[in-house]
PDB file of N, CA and C in Angstrom:
ATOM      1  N   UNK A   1      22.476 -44.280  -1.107  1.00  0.00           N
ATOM      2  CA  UNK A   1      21.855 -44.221   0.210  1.00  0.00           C
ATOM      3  C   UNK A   1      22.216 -42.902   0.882  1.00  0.00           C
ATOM      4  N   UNK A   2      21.096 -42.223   1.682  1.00  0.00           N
ATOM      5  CA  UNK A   2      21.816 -41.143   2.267  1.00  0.00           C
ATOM      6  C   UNK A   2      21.772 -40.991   3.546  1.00  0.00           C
ATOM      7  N   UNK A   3      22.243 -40.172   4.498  1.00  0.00           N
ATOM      8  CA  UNK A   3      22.879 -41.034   5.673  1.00  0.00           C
ATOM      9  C   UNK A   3      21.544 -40.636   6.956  1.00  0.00           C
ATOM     10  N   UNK A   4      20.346 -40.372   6.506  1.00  0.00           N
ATOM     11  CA  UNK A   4      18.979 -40.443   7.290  1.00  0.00           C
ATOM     12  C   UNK A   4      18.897 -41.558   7.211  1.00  0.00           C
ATOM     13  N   UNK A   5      19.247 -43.031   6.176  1.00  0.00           N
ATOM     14  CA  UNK A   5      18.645 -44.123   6.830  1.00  0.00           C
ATOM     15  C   UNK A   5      18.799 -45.137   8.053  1.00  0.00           C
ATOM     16  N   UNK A   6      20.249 -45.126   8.638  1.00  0.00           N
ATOM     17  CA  UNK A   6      20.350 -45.669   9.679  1.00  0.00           C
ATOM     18  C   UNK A   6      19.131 -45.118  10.660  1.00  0.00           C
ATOM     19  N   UNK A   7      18.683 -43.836  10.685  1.00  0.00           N
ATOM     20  CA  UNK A   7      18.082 -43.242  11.364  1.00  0.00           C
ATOM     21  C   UNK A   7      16.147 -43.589  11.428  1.00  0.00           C
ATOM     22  N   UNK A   8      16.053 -43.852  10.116  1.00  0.00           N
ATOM     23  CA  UNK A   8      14.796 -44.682   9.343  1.00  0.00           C
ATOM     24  C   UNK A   8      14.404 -45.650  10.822  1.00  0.00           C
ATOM     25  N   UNK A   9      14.912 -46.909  10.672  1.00  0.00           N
ATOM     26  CA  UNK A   9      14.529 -47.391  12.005  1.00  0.00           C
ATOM     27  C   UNK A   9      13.935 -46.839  13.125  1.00  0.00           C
ATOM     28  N   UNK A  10      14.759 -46.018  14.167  1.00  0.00           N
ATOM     29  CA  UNK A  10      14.449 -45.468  14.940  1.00  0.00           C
ATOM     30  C   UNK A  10      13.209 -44.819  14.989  1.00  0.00           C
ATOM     31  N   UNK A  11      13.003 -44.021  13.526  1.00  0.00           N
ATOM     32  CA  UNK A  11      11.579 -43.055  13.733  1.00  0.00           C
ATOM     33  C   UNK A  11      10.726 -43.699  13.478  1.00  0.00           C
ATOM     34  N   UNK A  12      10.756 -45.161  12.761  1.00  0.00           N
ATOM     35  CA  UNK A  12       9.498 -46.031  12.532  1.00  0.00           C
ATOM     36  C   UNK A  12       8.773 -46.684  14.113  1.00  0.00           C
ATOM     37  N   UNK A  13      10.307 -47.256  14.873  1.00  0.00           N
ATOM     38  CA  UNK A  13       9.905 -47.674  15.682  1.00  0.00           C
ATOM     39  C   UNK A  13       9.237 -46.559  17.266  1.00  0.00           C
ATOM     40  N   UNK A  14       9.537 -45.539  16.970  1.00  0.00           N
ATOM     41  CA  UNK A  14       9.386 -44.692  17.520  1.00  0.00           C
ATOM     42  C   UNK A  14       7.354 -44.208  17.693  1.00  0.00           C
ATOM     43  N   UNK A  15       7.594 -44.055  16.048  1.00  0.00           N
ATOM     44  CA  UNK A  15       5.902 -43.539  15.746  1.00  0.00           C
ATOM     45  C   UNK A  15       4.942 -45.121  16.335  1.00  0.00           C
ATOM     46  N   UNK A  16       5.788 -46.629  16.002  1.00  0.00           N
ATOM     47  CA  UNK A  16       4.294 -47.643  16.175  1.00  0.00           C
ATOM     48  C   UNK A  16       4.241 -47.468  17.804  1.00  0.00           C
ATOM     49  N   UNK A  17       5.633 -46.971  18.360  1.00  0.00           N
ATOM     50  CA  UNK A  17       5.302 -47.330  19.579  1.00  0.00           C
ATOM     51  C   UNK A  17       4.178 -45.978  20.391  1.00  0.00           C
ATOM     52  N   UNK A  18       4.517 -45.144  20.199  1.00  0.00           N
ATOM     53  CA  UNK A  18       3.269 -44.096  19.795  1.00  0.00           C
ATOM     54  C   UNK A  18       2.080 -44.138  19.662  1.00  0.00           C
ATOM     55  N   UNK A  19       2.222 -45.057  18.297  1.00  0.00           N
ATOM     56  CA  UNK A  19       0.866 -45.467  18.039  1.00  0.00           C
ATOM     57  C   UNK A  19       0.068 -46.527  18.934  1.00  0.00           C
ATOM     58  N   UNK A  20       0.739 -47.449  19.207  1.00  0.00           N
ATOM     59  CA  UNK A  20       0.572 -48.249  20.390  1.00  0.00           C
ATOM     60  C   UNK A  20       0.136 -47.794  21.802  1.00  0.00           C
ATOM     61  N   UNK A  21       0.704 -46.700  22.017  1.00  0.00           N
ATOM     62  CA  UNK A  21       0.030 -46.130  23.457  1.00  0.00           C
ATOM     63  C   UNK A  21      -1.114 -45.063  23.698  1.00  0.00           C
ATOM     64  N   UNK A  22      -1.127 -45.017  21.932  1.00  0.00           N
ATOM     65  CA  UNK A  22      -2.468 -43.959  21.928  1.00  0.00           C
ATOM     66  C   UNK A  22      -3.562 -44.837  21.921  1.00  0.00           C
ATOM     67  N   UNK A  23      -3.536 -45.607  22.265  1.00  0.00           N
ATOM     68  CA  UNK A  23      -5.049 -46.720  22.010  1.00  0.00           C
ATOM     69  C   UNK A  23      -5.811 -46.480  23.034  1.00  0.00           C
ATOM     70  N   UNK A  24      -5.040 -45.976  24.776  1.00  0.00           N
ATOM     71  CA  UNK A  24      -5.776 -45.380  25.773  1.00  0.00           C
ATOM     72  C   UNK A  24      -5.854 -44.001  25.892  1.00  0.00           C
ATOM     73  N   UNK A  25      -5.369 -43.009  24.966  1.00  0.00           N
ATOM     74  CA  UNK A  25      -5.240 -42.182  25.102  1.00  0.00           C
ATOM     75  C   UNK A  25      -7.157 -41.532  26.013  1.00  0.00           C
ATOM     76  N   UNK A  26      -6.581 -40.482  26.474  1.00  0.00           N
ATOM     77  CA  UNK A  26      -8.181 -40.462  26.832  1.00  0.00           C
ATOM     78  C   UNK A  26      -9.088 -39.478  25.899  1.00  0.00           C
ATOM     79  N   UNK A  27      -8.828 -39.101  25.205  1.00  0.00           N
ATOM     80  CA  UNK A  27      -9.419 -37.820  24.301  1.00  0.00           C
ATOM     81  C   UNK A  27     -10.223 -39.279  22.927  1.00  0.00           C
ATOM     82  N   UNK A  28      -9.345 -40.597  22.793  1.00  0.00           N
ATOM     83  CA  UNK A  28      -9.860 -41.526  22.018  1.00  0.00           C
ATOM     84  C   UNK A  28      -8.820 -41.878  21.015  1.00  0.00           C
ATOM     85  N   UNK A  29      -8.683 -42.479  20.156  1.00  0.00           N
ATOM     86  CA  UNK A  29      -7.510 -43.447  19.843  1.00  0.00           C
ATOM     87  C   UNK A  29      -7.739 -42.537  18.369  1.00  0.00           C
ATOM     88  N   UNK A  30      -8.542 -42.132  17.538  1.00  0.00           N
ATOM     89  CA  UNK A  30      -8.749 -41.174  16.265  1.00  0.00           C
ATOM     90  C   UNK A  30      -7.688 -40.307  16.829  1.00  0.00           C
ATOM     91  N   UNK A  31      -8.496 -39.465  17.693  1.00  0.00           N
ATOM     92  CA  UNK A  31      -7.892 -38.230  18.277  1.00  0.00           C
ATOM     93  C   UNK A  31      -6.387 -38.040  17.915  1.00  0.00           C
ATOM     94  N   UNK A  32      -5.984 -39.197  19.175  1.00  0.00           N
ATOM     95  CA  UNK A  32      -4.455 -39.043  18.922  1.00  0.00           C
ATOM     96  C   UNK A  32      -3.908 -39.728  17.535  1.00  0.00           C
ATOM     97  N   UNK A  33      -4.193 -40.581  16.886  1.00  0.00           N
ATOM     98  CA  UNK A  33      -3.810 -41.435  15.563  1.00  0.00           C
ATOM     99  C   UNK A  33      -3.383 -39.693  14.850  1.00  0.00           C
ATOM    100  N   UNK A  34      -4.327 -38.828  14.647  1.00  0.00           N
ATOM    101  CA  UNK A  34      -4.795 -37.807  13.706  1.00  0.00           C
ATOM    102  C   UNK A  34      -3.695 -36.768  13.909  1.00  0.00           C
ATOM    103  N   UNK A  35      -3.508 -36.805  15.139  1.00  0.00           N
ATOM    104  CA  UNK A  35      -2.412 -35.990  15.849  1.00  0.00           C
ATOM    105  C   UNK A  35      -0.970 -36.327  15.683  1.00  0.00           C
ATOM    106  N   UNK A  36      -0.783 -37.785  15.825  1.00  0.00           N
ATOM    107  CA  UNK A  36       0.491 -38.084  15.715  1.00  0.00           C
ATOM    108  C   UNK A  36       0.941 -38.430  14.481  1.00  0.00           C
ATOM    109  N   UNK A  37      -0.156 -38.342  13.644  1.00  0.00           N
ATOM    110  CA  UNK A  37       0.078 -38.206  12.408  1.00  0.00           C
ATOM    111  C   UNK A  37       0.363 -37.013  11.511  1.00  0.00           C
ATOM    112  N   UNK A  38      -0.373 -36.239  11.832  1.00  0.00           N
ATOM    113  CA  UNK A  38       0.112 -34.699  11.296  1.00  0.00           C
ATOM    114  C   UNK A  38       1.905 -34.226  11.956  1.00  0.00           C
ATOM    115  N   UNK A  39       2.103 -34.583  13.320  1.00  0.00           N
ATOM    116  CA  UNK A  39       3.441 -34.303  13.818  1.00  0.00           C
ATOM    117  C   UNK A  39       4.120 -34.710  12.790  1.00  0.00           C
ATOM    118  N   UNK A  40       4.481 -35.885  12.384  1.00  0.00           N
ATOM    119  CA  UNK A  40       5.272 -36.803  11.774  1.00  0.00           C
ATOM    120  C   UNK A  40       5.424 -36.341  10.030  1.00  0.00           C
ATOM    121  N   UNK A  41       4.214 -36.176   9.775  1.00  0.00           N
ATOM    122  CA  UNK A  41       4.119 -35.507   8.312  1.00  0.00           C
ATOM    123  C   UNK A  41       4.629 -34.213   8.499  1.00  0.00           C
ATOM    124  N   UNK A  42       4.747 -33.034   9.653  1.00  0.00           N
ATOM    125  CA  UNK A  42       5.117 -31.772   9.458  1.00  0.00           C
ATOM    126  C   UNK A  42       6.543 -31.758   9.459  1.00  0.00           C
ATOM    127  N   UNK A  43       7.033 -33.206   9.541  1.00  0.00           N
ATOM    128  CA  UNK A  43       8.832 -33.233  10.073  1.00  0.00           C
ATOM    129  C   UNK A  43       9.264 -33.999   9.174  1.00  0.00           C
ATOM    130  N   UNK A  44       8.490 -34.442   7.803  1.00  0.00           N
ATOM    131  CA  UNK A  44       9.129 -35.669   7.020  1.00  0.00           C
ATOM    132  C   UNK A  44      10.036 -35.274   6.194  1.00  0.00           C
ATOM    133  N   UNK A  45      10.429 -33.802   5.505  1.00  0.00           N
ATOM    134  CA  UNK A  45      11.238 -33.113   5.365  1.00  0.00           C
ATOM    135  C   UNK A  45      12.527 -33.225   6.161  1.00  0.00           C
ATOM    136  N   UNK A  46      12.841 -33.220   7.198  1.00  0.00           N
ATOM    137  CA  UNK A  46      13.816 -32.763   8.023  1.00  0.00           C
ATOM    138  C   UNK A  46      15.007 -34.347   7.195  1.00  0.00           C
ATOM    139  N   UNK A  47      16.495 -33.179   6.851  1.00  0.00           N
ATOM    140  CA  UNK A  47      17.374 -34.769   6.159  1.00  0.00           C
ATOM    141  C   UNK A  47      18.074 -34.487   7.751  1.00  0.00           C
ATOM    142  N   UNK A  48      18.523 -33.665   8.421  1.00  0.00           N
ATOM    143  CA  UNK A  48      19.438 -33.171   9.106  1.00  0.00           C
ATOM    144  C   UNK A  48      19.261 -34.526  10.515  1.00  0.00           C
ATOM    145  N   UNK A  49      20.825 -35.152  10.481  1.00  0.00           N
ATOM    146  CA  UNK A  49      20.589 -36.333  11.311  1.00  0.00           C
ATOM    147  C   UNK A  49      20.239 -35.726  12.996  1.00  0.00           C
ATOM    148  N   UNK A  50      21.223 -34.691  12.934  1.00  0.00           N
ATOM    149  CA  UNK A  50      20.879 -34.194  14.863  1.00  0.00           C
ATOM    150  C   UNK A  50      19.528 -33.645  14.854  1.00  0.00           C
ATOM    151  N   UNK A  51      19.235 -32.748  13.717  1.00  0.00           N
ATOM    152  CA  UNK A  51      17.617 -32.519  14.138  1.00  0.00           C
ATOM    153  C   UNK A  51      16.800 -34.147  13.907  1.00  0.00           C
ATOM    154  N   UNK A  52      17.166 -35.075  13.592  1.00  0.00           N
ATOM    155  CA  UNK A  52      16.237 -35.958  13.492  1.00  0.00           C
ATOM    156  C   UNK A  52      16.353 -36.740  14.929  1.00  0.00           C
ATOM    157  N   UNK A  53      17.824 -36.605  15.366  1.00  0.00           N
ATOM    158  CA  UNK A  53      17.514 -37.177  16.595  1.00  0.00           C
ATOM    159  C   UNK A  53      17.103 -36.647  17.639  1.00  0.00           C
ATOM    160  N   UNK A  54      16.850 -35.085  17.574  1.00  0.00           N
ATOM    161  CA  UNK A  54      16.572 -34.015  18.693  1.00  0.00           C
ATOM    162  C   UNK A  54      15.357 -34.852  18.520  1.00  0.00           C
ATOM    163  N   UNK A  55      14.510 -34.664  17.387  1.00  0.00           N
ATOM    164  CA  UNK A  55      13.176 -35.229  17.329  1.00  0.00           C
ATOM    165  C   UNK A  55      12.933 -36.446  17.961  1.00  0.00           C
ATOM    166  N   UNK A  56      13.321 -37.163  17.706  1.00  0.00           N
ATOM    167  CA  UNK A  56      13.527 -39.038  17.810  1.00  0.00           C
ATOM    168  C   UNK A  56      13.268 -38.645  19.292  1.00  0.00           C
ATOM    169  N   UNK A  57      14.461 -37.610  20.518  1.00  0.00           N
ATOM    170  CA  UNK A  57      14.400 -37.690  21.684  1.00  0.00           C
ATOM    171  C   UNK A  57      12.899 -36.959  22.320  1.00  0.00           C
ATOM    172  N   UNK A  58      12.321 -36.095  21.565  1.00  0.00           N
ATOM    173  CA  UNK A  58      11.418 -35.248  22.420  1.00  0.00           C
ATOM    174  C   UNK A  58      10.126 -36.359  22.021  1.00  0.00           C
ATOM    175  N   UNK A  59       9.874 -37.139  20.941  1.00  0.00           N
ATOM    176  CA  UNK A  59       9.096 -38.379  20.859  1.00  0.00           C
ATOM    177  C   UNK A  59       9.084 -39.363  22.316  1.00  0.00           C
ATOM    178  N   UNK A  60      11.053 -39.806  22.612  1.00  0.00           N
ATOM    179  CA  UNK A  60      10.914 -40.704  23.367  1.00  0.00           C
ATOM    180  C   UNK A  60       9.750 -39.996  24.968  1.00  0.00           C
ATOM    181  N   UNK A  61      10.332 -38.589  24.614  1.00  0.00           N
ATOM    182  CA  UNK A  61       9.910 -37.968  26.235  1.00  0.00           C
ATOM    183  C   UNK A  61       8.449 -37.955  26.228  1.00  0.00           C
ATOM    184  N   UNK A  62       8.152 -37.751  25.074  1.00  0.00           N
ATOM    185  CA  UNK A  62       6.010 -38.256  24.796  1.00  0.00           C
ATOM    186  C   UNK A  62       5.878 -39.331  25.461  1.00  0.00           C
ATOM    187  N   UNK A  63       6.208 -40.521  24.866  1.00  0.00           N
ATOM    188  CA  UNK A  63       6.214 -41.811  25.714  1.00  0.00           C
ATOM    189  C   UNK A  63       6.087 -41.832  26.714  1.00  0.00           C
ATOM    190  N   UNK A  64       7.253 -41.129  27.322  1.00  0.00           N
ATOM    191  CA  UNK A  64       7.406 -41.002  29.242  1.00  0.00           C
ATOM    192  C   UNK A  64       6.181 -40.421  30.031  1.00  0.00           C
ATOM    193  N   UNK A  65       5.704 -39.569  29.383  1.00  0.00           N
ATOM    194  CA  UNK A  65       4.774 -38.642  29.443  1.00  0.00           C
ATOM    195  C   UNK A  65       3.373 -39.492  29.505  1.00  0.00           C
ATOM    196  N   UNK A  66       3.373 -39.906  28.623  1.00  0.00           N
ATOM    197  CA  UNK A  66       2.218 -40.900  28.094  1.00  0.00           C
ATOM    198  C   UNK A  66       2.045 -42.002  29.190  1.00  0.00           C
ATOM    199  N   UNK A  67       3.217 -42.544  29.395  1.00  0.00           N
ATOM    200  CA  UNK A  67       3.065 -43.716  30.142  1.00  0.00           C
ATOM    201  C   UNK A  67       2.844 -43.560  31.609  1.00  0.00           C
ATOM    202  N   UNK A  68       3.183 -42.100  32.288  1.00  0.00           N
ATOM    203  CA  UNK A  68       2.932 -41.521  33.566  1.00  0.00           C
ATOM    204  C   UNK A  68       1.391 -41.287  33.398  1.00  0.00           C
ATOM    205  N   UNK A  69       1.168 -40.677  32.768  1.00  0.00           N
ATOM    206  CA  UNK A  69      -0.154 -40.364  32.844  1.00  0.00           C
ATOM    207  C   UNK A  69      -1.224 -41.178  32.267  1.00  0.00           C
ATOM    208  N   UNK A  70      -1.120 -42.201  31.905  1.00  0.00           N
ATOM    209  CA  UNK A  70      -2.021 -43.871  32.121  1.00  0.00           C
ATOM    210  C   UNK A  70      -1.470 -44.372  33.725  1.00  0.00           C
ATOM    211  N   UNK A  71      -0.675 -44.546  34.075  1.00  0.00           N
ATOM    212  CA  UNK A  71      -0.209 -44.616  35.667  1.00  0.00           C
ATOM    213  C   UNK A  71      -0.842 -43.923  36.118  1.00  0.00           C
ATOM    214  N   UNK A  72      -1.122 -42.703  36.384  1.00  0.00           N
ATOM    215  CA  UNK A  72      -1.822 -42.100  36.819  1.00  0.00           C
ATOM    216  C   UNK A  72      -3.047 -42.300  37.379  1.00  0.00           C
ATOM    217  N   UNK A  73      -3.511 -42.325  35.775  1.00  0.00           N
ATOM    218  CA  UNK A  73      -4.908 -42.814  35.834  1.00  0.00           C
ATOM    219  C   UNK A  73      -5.637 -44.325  36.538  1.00  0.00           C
ATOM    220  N   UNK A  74      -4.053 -44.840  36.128  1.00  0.00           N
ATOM    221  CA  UNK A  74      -4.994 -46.637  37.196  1.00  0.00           C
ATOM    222  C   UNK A  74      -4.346 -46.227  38.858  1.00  0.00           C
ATOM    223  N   UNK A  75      -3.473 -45.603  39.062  1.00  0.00           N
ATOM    224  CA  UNK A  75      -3.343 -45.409  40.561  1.00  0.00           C
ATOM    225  C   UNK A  75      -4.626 -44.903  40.946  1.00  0.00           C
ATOM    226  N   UNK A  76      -5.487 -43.783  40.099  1.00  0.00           N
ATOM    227  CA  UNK A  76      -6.620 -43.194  40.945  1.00  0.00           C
ATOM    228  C   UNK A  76      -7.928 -44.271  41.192  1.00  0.00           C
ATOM    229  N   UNK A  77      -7.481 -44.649  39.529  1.00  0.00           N
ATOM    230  CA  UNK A  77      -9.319 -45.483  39.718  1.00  0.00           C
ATOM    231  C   UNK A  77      -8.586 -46.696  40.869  1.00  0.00           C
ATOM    232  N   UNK A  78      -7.807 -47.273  40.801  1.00  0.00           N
ATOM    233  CA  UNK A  78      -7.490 -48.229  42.257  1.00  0.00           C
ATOM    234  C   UNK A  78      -7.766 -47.306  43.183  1.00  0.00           C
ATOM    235  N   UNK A  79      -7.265 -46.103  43.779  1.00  0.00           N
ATOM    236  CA  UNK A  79      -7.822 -45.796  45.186  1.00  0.00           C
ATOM    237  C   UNK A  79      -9.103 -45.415  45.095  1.00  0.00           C
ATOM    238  N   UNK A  80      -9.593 -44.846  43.884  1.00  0.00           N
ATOM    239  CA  UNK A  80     -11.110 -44.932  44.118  1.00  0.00           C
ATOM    240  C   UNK A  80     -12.122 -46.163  44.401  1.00  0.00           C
ATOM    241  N   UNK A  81     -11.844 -47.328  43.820  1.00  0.00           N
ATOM    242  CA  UNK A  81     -12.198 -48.463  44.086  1.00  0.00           C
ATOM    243  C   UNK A  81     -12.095 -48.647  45.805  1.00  0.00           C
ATOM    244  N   UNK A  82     -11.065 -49.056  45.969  1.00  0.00           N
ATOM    245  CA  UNK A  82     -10.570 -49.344  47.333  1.00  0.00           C
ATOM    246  C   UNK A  82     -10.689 -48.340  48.855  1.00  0.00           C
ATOM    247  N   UNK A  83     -10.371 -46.809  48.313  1.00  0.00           N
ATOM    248  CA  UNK A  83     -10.894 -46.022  49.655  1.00  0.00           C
ATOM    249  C   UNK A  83     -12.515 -45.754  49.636  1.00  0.00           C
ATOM    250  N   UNK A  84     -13.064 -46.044  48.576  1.00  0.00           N
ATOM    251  CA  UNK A  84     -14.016 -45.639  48.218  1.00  0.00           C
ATOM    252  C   UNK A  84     -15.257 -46.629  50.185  1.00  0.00           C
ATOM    253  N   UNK A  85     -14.436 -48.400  49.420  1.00  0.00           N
ATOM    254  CA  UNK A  85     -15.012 -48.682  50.396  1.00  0.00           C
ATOM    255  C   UNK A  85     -15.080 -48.429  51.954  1.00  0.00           C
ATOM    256  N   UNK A  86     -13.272 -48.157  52.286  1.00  0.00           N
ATOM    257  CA  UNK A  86     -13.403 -47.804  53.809  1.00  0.00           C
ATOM    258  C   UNK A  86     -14.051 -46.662  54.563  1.00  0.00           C
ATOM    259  N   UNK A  87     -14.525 -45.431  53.559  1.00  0.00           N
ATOM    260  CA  UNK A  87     -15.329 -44.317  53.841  1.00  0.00           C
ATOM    261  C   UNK A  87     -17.047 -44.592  54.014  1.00  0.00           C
ATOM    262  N   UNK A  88     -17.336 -45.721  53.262  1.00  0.00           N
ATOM    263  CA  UNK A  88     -18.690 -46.634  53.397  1.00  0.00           C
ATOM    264  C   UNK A  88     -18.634 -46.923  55.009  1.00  0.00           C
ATOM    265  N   UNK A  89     -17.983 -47.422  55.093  1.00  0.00           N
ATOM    266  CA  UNK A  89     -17.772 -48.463  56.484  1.00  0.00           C
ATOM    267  C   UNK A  89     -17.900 -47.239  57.733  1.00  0.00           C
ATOM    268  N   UNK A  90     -17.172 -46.469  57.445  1.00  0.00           N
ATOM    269  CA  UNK A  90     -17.215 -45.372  58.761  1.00  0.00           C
ATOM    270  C   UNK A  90     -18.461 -44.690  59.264  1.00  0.00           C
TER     271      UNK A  90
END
């Protein structure tokens, strides 16, 4: 065994969860699949555990990223919905 596999876990669960949030991506769920797939293949090389976890961390910060900016997006379409009407009214 060599000592990337404790690490195995992490990047699996890392990429479904990835994969999981690209389903809204807005460019379309190919798009990003295609994308986060080439990342992952350009790094499958790497044995080195700190570069795997540097990686592992700038993944988690995608996420963060990802998940602000779907927030984003339902904060607007809610105020568009909703101010939309009180500007009717005036």
């Amino acid at each position: 065994m060599n000592m990337a596999n404790p690490l195995r876990g992490e990047v699996l669960t890392l990429y479904k969860n990835l994969l999981y949030l690209g389903r809204d991506y807005p460019k379309g769920a190919d798009y990003f699949r295609t994308r986060l797939k080439s990342a992952f293949l350009k790094n499958r090389d790497v044995r080195d555990p700190e570069k795997i976890k540097e990686l592992v961390a700038r993944g988690e910060f995608v996420i963060k990223e990802l998940e602000a900016l779907y927030f984003l997006r339902k904060y607007r379409a809610m105020k568009r919905r909703y101010y939309a009407e009180e500007d009717r009214e005036k």
